[in-house]
N, C-alpha and C. Protein backbone atom coordinates (compact mmCIF):
# COMPACT_ATOMS: atom_id res chain seq x y z
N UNK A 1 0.83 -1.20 0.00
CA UNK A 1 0.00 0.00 0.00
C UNK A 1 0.87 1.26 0.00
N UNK A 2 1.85 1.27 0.81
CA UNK A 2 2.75 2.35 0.60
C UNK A 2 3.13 2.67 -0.75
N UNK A 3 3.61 1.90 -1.05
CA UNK A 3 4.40 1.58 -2.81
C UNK A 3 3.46 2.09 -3.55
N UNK A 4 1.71 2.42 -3.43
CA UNK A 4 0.84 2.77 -4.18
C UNK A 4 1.23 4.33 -3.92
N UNK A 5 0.78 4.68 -2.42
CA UNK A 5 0.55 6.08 -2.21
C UNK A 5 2.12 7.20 -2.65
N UNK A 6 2.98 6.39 -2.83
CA UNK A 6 4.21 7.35 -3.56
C UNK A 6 4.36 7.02 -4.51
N UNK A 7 3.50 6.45 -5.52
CA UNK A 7 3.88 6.22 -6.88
C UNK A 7 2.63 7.25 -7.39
N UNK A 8 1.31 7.68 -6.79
CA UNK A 8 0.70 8.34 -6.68
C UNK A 8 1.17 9.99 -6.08
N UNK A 9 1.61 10.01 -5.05
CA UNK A 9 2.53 11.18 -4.79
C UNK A 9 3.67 11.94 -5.95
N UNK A 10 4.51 10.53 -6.63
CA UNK A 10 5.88 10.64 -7.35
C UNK A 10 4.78 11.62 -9.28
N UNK A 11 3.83 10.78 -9.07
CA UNK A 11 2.79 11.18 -10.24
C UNK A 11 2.14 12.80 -9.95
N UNK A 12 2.10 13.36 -8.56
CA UNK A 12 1.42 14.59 -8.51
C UNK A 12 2.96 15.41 -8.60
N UNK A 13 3.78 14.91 -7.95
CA UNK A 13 4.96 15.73 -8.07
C UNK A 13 5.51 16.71 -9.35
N UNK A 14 5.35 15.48 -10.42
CA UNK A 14 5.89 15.42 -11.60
C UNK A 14 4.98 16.65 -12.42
N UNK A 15 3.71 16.27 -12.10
CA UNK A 15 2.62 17.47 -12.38
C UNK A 15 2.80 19.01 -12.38
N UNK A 16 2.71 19.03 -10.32
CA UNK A 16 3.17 19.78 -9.95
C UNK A 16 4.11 20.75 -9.58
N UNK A 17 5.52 20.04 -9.70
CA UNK A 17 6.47 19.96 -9.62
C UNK A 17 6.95 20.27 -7.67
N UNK A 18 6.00 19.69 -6.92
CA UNK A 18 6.51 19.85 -5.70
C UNK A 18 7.40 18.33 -5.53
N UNK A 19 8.41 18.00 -5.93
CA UNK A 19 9.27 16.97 -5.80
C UNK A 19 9.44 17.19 -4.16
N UNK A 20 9.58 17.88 -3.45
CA UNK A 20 10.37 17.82 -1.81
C UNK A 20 9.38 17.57 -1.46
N UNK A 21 8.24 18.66 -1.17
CA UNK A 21 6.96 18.01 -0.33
C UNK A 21 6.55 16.31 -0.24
N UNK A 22 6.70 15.87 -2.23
CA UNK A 22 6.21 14.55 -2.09
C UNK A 22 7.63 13.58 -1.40
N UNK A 23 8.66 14.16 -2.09
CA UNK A 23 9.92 13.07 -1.49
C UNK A 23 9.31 13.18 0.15
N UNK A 24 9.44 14.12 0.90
CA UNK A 24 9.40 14.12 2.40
C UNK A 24 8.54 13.32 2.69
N UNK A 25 7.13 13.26 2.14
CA UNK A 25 6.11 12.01 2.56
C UNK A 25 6.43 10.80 2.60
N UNK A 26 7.06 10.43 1.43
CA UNK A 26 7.07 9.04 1.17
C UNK A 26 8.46 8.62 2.24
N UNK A 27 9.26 9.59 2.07
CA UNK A 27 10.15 9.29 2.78
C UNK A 27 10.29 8.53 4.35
N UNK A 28 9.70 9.59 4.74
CA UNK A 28 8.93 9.11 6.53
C UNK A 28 8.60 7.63 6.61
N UNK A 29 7.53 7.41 5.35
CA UNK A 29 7.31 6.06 6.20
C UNK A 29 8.57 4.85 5.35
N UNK A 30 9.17 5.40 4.27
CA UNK A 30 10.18 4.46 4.06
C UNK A 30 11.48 4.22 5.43
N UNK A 31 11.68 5.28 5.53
CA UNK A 31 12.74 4.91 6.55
C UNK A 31 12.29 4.43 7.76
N UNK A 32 10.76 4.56 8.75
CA UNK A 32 10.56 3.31 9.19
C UNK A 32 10.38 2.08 8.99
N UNK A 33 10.17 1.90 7.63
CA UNK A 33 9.91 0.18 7.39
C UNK A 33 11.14 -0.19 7.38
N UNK A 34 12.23 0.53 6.71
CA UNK A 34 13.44 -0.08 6.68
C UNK A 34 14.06 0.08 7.95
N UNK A 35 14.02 0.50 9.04
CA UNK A 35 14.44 0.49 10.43
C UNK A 35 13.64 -0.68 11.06
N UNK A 36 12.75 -0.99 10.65
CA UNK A 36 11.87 -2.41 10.93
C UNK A 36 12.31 -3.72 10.44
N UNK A 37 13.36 -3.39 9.29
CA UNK A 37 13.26 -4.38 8.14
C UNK A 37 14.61 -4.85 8.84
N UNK A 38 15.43 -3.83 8.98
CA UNK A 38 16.66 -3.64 9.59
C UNK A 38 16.61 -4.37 10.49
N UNK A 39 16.37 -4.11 11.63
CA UNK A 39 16.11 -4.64 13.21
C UNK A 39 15.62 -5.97 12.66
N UNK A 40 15.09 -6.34 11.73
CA UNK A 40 14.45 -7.75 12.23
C UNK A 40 15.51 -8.81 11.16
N UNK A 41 16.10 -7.95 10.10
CA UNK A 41 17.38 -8.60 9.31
C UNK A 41 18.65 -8.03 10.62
N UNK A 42 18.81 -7.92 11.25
CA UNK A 42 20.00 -7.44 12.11
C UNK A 42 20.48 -9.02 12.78
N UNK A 43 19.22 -9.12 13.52
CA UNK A 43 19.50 -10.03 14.54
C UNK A 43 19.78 -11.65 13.74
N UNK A 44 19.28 -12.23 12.62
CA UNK A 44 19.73 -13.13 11.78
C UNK A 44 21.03 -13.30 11.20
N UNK A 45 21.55 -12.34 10.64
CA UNK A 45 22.77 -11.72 10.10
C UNK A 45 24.09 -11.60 11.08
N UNK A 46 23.33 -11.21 12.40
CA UNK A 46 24.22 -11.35 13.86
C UNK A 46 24.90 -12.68 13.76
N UNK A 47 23.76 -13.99 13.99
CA UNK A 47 24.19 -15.17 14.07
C UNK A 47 25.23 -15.29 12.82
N UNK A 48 24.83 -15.56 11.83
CA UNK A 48 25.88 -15.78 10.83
C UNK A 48 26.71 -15.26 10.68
N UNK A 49 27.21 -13.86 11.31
CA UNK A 49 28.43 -13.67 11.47
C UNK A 49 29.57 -13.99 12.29
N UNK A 50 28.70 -14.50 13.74
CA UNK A 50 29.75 -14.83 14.87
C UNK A 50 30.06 -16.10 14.13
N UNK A 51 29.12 -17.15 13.50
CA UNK A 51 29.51 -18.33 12.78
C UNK A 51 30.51 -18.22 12.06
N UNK A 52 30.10 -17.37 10.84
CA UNK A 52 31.19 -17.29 10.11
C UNK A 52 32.54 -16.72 10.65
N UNK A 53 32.81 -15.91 11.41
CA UNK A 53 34.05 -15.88 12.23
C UNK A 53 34.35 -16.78 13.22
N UNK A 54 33.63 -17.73 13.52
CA UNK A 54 34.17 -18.94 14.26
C UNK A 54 34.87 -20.09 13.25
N UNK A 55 34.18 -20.19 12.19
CA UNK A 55 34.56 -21.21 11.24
C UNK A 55 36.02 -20.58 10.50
N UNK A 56 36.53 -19.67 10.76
CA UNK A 56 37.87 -19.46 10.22
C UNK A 56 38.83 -19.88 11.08
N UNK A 57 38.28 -19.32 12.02
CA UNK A 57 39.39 -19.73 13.25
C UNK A 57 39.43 -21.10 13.82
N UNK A 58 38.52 -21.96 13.34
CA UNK A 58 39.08 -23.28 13.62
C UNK A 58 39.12 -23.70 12.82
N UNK A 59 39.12 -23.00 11.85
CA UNK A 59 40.30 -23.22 10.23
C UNK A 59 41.57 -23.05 10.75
């Protein structure tokens, strides 16, 4: 649904030419999903790294 309302925004922009107003909208809620997306790819990525730096060293 997001992906709708700034492709709809990115479409009035272009019109209008308020490019900042619409970037700033869409923006907001992109960088929380990806702080969501983040945090929840963080902690997976954690594990596989202490792994993968364990598996060298008992290389």
């Amino acid at each position: 649904m997001i992906l709708c309302d700034a492709s709809e925004k990115k479409s009035t922009s272009d019109s209008g030419g308020i490019v900042e107003v619409s970037d700033a909208a869409p923006a907001q809620p992109t960088d929380t999903t990806v702080l969501v997306d983040s945090s929840t790819q963080k902690d997976p990525p954690t594990e596989d790294v202490r792994e993968g730096k364990k598996k060298p060293c008992i290389a």
